[in-house]
Structures are given as C-alpha cells and as structure tokens.
C-alpha atoms as a PDB file:
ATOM      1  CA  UNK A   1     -11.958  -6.522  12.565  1.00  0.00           C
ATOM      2  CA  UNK A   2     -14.189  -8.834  10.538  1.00  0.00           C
ATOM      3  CA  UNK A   3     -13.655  -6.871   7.322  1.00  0.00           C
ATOM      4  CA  UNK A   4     -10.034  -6.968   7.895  1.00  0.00           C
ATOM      5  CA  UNK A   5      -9.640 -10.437   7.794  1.00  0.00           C
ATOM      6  CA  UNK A   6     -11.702 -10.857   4.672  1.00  0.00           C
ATOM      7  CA  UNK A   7      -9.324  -8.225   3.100  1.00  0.00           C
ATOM      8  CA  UNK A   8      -6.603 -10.318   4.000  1.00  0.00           C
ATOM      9  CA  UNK A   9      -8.411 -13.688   3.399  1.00  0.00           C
ATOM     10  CA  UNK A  10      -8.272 -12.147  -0.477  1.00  0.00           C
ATOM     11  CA  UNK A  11      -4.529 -10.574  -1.164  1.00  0.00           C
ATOM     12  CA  UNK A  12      -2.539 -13.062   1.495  1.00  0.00           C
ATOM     13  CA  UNK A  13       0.715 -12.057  -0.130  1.00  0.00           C
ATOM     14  CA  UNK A  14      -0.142  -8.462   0.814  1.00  0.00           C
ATOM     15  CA  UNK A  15       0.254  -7.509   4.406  1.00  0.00           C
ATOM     16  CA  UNK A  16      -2.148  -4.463   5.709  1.00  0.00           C
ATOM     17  CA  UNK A  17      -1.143  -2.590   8.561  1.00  0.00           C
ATOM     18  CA  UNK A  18      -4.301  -0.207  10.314  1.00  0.00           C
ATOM     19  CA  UNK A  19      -2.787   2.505  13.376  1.00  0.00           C
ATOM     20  CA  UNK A  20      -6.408   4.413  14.040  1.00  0.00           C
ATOM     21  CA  UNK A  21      -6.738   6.453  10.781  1.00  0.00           C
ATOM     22  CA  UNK A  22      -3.736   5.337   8.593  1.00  0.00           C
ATOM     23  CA  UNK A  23      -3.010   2.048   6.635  1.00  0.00           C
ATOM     24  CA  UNK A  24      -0.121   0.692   5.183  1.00  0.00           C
ATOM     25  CA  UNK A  25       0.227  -2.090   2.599  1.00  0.00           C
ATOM     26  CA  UNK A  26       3.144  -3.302   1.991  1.00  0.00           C
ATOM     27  CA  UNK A  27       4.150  -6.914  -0.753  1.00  0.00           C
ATOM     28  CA  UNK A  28       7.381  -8.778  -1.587  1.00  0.00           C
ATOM     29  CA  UNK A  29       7.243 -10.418  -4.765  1.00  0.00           C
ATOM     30  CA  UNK A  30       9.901 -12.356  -6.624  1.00  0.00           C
ATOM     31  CA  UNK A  31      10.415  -9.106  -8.993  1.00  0.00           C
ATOM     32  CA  UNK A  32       8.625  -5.598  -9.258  1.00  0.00           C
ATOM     33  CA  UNK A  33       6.250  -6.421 -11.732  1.00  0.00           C
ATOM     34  CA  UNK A  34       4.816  -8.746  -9.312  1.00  0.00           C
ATOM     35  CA  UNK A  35       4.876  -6.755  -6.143  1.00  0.00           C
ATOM     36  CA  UNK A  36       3.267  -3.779  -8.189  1.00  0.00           C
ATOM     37  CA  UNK A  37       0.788  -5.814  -9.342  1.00  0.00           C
ATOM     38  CA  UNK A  38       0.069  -7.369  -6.108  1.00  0.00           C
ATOM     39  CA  UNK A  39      -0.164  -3.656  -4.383  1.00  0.00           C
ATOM     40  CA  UNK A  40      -2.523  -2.680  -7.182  1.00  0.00           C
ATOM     41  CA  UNK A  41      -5.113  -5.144  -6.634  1.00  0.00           C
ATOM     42  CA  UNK A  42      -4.777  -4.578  -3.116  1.00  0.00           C
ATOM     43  CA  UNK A  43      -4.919  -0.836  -3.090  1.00  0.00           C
ATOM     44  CA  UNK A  44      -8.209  -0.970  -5.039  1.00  0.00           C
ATOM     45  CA  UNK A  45     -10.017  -3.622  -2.516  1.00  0.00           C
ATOM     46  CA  UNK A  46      -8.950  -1.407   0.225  1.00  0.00           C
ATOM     47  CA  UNK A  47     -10.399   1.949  -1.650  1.00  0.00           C
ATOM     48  CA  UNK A  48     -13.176   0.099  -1.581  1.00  0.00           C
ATOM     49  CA  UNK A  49     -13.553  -1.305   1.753  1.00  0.00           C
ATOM     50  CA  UNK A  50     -12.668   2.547   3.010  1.00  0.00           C
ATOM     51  CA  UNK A  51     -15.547   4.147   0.841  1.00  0.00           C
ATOM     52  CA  UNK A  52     -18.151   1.131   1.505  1.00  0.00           C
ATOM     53  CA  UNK A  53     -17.843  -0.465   4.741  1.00  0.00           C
ATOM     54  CA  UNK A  54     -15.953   1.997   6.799  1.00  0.00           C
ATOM     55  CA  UNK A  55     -17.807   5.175   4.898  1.00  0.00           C
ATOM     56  CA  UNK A  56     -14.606   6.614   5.192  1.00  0.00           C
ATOM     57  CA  UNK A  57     -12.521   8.620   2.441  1.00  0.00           C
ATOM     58  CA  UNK A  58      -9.172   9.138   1.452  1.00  0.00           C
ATOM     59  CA  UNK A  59      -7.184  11.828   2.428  1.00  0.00           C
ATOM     60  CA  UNK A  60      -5.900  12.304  -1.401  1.00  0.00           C
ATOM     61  CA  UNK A  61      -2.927  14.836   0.162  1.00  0.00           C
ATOM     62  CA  UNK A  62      -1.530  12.342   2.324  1.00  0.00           C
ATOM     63  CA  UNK A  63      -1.042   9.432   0.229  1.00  0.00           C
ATOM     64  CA  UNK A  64       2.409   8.413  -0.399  1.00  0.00           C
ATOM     65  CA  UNK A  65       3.953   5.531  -2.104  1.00  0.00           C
ATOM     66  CA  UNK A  66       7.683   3.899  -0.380  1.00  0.00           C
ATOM     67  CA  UNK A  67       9.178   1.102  -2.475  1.00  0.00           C
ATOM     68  CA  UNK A  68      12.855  -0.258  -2.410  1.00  0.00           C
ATOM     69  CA  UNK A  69      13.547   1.619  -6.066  1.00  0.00           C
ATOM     70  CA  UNK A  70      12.687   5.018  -7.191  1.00  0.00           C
ATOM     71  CA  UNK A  71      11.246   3.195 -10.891  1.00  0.00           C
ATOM     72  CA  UNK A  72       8.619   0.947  -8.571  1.00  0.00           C
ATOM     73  CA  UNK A  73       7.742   3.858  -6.824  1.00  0.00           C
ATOM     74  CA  UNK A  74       7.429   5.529  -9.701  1.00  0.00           C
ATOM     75  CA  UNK A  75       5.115   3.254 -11.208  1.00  0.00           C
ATOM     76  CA  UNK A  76       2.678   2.055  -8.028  1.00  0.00           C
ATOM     77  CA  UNK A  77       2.567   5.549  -7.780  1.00  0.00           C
ATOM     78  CA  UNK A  78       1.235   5.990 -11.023  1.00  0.00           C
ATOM     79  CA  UNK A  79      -1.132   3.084 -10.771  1.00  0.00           C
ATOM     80  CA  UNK A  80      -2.614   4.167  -7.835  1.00  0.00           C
ATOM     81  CA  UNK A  81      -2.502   7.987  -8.779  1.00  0.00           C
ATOM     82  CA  UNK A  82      -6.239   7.612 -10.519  1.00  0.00           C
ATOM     83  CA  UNK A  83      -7.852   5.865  -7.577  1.00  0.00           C
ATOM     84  CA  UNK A  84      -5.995   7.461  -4.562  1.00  0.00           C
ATOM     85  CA  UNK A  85      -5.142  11.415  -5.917  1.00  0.00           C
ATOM     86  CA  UNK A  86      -1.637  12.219  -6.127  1.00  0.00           C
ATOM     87  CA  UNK A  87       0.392   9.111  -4.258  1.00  0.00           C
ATOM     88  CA  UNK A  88       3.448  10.181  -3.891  1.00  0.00           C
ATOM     89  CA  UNK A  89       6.656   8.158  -4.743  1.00  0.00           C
ATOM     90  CA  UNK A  90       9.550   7.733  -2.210  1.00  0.00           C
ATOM     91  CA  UNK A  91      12.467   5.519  -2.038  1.00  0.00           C
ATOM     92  CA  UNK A  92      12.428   3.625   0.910  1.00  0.00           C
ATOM     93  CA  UNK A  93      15.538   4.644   3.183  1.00  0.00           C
ATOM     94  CA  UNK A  94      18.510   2.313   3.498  1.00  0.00           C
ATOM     95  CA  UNK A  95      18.162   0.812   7.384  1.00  0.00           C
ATOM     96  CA  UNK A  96      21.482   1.281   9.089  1.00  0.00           C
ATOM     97  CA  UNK A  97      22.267  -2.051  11.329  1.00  0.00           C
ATOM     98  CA  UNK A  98      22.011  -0.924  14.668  1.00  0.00           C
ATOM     99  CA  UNK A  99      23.734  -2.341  17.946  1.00  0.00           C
ATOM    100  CA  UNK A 100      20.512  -4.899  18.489  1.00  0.00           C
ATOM    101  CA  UNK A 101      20.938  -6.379  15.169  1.00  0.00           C
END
C-alpha cells in the first residue's frame, strides 16, 4: 500500500489501477505526445517497483497496450516493447451510451 502511494506521489497525472496480479495505467494528456510520454515514465517506475519491491516479474505474454488511436498504441507499444516484451497495441473500443447514462 505504502509503495503505491509513493508511485503515485511521483507520476500524479498517471492513474494506477492494482486487481491482485494485474495493473493498469492509464494518462490523459492535452495531446499524445504527452500522454505517451507520461505512460513511459510511468511504465518504467512501475517495472521497477514490480522487480524490486514486490520481487515480482512481468508476465512479458500478457502485456498489452489500449489507447484511444491505433498510432498511440502503436507507439507506447513500442516504447514499452524493450522494458515489458512484446506489449501489444489495441485500440480502445468505442463505449456505446447505455440506458444509465
């Protein structure tokens, strides 16, 4: 818990979602080159925190990469393809409104 709030004491315009085994970052930015940088920095503190204070790895297979447009999930994807394995790029779905919204 501690080490979570220290990540997010040092990228606050990165949110970090943990469910038991899997995290999630996820950044708006006021363009792509901003939010990919952002995720970057981000990706390689949590690497980090994984491998040295949970002595944890990554499952390289798993990793995937969802961004509103297939070029800036393209490119995080590539950023983080050295440091993660293989991310994966996806284009985040369109949400359809649904009766609650």
């Amino acid at each position: 818990l501690e080490t979570s709030k220290q990540f997010a004491a040092r990228h606050p315009q990165v949110t970090l979602d943990a469910y038991i085994d899997d995290f999630t970052l996820s950044a708006t930015g006021k363009n792509e080159k901003e939010v990919r940088r952002l995720l970057k920095r981000a990706a390689i503190d949590l690497l980090a925190v994984i491998k040295k204070e949970l002595k944890c790895q990554i499952a390289k297979n798993k990793s995937a990469v969802v961004a509103s447009s297939d070029k800036l999930a393209k490119e995080v994807a590539s950023d983080l393809g050295s440091i993660w394995g293989q991310a994966r790029p996806e284009r985040r779905k369109e949400r359809r409104p649904s009766v609650l919204d």
